[in-house]
Protein backbone atom coordinates (compact mmCIF):
# COMPACT_ATOMS: atom_id res chain seq x y z
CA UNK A 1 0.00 0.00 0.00
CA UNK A 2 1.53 3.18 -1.09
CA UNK A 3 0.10 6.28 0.57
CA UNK A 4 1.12 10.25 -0.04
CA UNK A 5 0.74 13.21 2.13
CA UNK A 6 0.33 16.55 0.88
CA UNK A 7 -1.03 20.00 2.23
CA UNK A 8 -3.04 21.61 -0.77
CA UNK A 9 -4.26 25.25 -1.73
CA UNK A 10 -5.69 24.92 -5.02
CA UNK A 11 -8.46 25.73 -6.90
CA UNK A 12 -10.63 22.29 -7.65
CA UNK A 13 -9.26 21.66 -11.31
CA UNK A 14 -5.59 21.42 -9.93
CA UNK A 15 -6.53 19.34 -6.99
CA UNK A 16 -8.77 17.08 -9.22
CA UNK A 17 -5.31 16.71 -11.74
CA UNK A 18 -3.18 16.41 -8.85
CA UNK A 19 -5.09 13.09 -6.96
CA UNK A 20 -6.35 11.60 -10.57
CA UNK A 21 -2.52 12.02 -11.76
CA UNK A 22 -1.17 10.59 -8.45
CA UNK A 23 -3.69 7.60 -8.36
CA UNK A 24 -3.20 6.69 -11.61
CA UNK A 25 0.82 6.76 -11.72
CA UNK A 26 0.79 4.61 -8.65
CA UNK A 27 -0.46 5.76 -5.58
CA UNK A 28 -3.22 4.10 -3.67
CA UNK A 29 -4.45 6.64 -0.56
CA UNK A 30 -3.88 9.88 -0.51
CA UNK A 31 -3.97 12.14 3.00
CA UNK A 32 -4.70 15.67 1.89
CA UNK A 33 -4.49 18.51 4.07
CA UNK A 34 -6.50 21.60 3.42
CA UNK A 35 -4.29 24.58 4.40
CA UNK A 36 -7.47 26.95 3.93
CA UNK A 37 -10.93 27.11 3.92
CA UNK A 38 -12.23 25.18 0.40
CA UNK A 39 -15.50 23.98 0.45
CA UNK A 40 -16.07 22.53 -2.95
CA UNK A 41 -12.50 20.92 -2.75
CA UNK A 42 -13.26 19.18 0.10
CA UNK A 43 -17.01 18.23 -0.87
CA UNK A 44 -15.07 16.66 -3.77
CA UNK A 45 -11.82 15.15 -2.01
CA UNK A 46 -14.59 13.22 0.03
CA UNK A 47 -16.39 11.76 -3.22
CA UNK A 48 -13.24 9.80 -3.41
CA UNK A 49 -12.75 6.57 -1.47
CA UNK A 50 -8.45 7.02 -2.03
CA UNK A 51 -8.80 10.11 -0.66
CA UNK A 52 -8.77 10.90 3.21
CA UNK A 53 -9.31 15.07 3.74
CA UNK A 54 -8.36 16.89 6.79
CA UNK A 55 -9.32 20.35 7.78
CA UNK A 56 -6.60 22.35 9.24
CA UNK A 57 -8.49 25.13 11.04
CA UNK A 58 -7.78 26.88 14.09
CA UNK A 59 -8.81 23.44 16.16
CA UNK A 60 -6.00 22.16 13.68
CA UNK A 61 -3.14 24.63 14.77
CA UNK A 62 -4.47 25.40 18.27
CA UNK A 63 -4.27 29.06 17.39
CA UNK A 64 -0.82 28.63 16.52
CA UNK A 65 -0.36 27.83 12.99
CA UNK A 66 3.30 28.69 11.55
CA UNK A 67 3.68 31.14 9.51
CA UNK A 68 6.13 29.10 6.91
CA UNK A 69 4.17 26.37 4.66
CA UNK A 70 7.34 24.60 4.60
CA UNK A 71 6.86 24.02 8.47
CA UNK A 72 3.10 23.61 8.60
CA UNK A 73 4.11 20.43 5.60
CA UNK A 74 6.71 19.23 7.77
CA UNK A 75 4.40 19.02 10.46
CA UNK A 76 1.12 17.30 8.96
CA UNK A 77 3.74 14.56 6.86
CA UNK A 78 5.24 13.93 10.17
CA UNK A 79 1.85 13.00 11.98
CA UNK A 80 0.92 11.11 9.51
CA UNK A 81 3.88 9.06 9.12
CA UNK A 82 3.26 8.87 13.12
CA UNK A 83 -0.10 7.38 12.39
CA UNK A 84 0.97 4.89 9.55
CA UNK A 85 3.90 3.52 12.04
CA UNK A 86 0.78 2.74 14.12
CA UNK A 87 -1.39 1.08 11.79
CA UNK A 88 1.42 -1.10 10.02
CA UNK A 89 -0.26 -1.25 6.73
CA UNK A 90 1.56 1.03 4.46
CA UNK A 91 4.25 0.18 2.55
CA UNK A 92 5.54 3.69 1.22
CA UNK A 93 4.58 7.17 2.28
CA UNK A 94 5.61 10.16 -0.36
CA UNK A 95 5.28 13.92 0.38
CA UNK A 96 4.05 16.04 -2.78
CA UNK A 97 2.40 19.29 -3.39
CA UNK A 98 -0.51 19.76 -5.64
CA UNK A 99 1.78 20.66 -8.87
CA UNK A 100 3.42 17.52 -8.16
CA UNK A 101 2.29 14.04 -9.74
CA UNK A 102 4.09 10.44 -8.92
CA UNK A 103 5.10 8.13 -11.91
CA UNK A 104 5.89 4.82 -9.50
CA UNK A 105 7.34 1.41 -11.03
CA UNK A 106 5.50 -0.50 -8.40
CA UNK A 107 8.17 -3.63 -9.15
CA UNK A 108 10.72 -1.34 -8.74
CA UNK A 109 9.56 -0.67 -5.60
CA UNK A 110 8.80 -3.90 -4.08
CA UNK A 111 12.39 -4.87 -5.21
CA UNK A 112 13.99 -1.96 -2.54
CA UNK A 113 16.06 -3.70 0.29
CA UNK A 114 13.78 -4.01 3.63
CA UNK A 115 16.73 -2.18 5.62
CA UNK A 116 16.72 0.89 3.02
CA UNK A 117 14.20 3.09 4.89
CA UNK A 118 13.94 5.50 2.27
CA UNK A 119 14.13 6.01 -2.15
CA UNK A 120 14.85 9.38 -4.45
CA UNK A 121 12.37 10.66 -6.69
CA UNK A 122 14.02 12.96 -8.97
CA UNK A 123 11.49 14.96 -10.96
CA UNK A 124 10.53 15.76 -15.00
CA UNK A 125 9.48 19.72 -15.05
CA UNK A 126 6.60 20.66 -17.07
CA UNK A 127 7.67 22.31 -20.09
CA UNK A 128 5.87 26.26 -19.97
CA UNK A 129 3.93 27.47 -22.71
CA UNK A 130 2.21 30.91 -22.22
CA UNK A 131 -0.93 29.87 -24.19
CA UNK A 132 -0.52 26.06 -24.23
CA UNK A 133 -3.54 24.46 -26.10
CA UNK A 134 -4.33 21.50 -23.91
CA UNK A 135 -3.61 19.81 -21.12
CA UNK A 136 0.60 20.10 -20.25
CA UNK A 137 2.11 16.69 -21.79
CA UNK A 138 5.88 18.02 -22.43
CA UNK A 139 8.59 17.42 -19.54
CA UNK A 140 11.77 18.06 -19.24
CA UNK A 141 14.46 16.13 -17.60
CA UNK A 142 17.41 16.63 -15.42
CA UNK A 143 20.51 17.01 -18.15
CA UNK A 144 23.88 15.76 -18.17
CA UNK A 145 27.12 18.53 -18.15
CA UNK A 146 27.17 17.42 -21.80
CA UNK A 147 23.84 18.38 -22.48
CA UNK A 148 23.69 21.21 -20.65
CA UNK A 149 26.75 22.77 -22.44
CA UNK A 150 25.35 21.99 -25.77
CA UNK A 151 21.92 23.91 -24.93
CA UNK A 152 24.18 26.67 -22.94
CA UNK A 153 26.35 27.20 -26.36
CA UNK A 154 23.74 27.47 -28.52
CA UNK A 155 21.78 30.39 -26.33
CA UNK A 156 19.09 28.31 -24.47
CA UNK A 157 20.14 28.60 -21.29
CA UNK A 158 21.95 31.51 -19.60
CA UNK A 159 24.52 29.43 -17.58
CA UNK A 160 25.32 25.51 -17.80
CA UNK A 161 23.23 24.11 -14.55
CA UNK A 162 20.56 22.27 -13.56
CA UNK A 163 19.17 24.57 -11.28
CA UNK A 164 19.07 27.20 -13.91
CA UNK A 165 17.02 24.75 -16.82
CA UNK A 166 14.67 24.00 -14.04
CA UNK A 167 12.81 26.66 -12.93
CA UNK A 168 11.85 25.25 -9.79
CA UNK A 169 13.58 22.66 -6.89
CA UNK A 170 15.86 20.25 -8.91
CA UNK A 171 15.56 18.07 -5.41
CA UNK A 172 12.77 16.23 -6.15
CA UNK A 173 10.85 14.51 -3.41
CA UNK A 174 11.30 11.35 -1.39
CA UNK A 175 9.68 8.44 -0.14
CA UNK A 176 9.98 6.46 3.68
CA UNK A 177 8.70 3.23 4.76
CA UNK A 178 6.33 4.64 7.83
CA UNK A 179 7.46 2.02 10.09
CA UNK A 180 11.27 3.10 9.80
CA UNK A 181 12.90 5.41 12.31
CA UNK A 182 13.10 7.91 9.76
CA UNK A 183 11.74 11.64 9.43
CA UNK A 184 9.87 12.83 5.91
CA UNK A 185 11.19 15.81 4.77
CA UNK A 186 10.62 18.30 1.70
CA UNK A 187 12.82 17.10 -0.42
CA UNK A 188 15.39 14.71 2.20
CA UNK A 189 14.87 12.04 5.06
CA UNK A 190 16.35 12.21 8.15
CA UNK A 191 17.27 9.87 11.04
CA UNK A 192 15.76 11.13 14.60
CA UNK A 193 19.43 12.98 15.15
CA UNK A 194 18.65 15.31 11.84
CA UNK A 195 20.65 13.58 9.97
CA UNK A 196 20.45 13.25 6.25
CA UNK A 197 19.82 9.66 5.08
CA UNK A 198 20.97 8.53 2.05
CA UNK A 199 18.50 7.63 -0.53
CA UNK A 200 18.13 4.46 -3.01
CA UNK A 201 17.68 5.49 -6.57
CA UNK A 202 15.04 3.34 -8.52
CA UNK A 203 14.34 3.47 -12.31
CA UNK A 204 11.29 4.51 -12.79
CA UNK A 205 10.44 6.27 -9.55
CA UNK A 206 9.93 9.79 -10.84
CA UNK A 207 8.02 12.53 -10.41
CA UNK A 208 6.39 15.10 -12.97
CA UNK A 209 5.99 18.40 -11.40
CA UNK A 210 3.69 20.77 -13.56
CA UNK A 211 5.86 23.97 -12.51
CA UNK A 212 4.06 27.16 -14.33
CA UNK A 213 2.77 25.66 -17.20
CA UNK A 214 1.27 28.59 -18.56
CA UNK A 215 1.79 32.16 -18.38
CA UNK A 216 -1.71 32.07 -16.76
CA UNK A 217 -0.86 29.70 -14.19
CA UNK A 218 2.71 31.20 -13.19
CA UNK A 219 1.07 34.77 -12.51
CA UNK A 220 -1.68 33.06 -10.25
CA UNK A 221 0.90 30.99 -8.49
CA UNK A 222 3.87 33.44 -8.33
CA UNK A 223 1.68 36.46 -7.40
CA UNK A 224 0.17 34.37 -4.55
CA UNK A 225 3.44 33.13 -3.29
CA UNK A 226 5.77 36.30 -3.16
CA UNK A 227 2.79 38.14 -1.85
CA UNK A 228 2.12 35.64 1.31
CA UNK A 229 3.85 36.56 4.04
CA UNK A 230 7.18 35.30 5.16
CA UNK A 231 10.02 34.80 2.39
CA UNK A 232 10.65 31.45 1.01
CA UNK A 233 13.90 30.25 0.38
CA UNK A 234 13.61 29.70 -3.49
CA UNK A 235 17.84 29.54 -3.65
CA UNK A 236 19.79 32.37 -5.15
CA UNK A 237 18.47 32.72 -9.10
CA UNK A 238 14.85 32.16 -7.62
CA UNK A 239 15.29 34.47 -4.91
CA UNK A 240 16.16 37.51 -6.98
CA UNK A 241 13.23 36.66 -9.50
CA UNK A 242 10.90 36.55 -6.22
CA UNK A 243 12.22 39.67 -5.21
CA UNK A 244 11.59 41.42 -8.66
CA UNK A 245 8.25 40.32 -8.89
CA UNK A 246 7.28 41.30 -5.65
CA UNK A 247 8.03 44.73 -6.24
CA UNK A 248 6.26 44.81 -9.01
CA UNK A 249 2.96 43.19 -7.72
CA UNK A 250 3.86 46.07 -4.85
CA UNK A 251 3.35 48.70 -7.02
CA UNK A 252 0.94 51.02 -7.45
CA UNK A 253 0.18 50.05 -11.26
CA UNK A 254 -3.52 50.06 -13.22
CA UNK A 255 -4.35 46.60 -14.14
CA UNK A 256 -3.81 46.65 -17.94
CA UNK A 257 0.37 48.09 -16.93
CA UNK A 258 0.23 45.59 -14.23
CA UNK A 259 -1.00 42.72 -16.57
CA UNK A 260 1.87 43.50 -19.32
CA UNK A 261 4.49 43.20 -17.20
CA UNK A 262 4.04 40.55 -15.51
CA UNK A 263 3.58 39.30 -19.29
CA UNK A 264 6.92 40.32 -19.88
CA UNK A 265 8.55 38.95 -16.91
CA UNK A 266 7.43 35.15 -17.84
CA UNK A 267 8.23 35.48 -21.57
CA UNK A 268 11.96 36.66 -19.98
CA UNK A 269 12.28 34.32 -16.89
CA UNK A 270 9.83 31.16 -17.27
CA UNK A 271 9.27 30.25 -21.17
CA UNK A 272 10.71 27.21 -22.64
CA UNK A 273 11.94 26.81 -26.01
CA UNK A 274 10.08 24.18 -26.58
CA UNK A 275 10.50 23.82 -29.94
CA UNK A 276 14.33 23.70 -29.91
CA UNK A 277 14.16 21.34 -26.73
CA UNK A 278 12.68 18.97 -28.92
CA UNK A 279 13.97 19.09 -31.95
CA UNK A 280 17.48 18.40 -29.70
CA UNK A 281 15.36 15.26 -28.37
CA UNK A 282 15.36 16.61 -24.97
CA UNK A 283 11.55 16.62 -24.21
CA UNK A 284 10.10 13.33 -23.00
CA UNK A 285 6.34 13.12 -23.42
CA UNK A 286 3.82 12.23 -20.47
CA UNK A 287 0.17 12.45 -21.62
CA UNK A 288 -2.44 12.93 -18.30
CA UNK A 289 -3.30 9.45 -17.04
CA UNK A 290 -1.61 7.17 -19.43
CA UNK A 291 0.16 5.32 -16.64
CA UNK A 292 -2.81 3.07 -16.17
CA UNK A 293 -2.24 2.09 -12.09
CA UNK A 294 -5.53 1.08 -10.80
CA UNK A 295 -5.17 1.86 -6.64
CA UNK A 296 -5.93 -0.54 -3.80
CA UNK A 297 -8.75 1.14 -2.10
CA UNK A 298 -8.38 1.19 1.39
CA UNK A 299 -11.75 -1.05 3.07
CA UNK A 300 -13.88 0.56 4.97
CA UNK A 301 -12.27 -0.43 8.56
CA UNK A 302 -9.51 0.71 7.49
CA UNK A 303 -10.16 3.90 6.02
CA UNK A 304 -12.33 5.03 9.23
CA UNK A 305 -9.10 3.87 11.41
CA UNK A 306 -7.21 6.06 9.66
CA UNK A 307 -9.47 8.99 9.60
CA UNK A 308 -9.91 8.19 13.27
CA UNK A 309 -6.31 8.17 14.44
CA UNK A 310 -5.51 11.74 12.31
CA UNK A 311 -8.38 13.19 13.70
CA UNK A 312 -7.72 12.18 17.37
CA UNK A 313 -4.36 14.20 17.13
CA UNK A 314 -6.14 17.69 16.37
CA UNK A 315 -5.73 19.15 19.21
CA UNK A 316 -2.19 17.90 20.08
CA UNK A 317 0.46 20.26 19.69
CA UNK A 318 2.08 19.96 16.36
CA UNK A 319 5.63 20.62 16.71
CA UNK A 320 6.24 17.91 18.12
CA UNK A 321 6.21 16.36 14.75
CA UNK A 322 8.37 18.89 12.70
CA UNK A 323 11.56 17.04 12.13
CA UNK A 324 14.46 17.42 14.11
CA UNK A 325 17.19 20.35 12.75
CA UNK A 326 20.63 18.71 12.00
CA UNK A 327 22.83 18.41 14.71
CA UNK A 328 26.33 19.86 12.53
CA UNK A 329 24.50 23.28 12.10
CA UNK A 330 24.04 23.96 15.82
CA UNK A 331 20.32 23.68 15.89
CA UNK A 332 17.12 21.69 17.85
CA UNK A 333 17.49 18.51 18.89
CA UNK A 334 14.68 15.52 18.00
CA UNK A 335 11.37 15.80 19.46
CA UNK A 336 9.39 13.68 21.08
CA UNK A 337 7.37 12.17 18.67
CA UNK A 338 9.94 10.27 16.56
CA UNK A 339 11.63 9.17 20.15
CA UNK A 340 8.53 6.94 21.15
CA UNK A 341 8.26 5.19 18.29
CA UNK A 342 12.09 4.41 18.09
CA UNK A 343 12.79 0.66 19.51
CA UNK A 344 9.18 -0.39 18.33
CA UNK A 345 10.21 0.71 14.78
CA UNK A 346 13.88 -1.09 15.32
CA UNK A 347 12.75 -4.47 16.06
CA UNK A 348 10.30 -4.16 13.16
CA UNK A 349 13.00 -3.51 10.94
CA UNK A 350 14.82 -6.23 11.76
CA UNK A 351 12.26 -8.72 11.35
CA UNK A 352 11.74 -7.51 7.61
CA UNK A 353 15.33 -7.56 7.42
């Protein structure tokens, strides 16, 4: 049973791509955390029996909700990890965000060592298109230092890296067994000192993430993001781009001036050149649902268990299950909810091996 945890803010057409995509390329529940209020998401998340939604309100955060996404994720993977460790059924547990869909070679998979707690799933990056005239099908990959010479040379790309051709995290995400003594992180796993693990590589374990697909699509999600609050960490290149858009969505501009800048800021910063990235046969294609995985659907006892055991954590304090900081950069030590789990989670390792 492979199970994913995510905490969404989407309008209903991305969420209902984001769980179809997921269930189809592999995954069989999905725990979806509503970080606002979204009433025909939800009425639709609980149409579906793969799906389990949770609420995060004020009961949620006890009045205390953190002001970084990346900490209120941490937090609600964490718990549920803390709940799957309980229940023993699942196999797999992935973090992903609602622009991110799994492509899973289930034998692939299965085939992963018992003792390896935790795989890699590198991503494919939508191709962007500012008036794209169906549904996003073009990825790109992660390229060699060949490849990414050749497209630097011939004026495709502005400097020869990966984190450059990508417009967003080259990471990619990662997987845990639930019942390992292991921590689910953005993009890493960690043991319950904060330590990186290392992660197996699989063929075939991939993610696509649809990145600003459109020019449409990048102004709703870019505007939205640099204008939320506390800054994100997007890494240098990002970070400046952030901070130039920012001031521009801070300005005081009439719509229609507003409107053709930001215009010009994604034809600059976020178009591919698609055409040349495939006539250089560096463009794989990935049409929606063509993976074909039909999911395990969870029975009904089992479903309301899980439900159950999220739900009975609401009002416990949630910091206890933000992963521990790494020791060798002089920050927090582990909490206490990976600690009580740690010699039950041992001897179950061994037994598998």
């Amino acid at each position: 049973m492979i199970v994913t945890v995510s905490t969404v803010k989407d309008h209903l057409s991305n969420v209902q791509r984001f769980v179809e995509g997921n269930l189809d390329g592999g995954v069989d529940h999905m725990v979806v955390f509503l970080d606002a209020r979204a009433p025909k998401v939800k009425a639709w998340l609980d149409t579906r029996p793969e799906v389990t939604a949770v609420v995060t309100d004020d009961t949620w955060w006890r009045g205390q909700r953190p002001a970084l996404l990346n900490r209120r994720q941490n937090a609600n993977a964490n718990l549920v990890r803390h709940v799957l460790a309980d229940l023993g059924w699942a196999e797999w547990l992935f973090h992903v965000d609602a622009d991110e869909v799994l492509q899973l070679d289930r034998d692939e998979l299965a085939g992963v060592p018992a003792r390896e707690p935790a795989v890699s799933v590198p991503p494919l990056e939508v191709v962007s298109i500012a008036e794209p005239d169906g549904p996003p099908v073009l990825f790109k990959r992660l390229l060699d230092d060949g490849e990414l010479h050749l497209v630097t040379a011939l004026g495709l790309l502005a400097e020869p890296t990966n984190s450059r051709y990508f417009r967003s995290h080259i990471a990619g995400k990662v997987g845990i067994r639930p019942g390992a003594d292991v921590w689910l992180g953005i993009h890493k796993a960690t043991d319950p000192g904060g330590r990186r693990l290392p992660l197996v590589q699989r063929p075939g374990v991939e993610m696509l993430h649809y990145e600003a697909f459109s020019r449409e699509d990048f102004v709703r999600k870019w505007v939205a993001m640099v204008g939320s609050g506390p800054s994100v960490n997007f890494g240098t290149h990002r970070m400046a781009l952030a901070t130039a858009l920012r001031t521009l969505v801070g300005m005081e501009l009439d719509e229609e001036t507003r409107a053709r800048y930001l215009a010009r800021f994604y034809d600059l910063h976020m178009a591919d050149p698609v055409d040349d990235l495939a006539a250089l046969g560096l463009l794989e294609s990935r049409p929606p649902l063509s993976h074909g995985h039909r999911p395990q659907v969870l029975d009904e006892s089992r479903r309301s268990a899980l439900a159950a055991a999220v739900e009975g954590l609401r009002t416990q304090d949630k910091k206890r299950f933000v992963p521990p900081k790494d020791p060798a950069k002089g920050e927090t030590a582990p909490s206490a909810a990976g600690a009580g789990l740690t010699e039950k989670v041992r001897r179950r390792m061994r037994r598998q091996g």
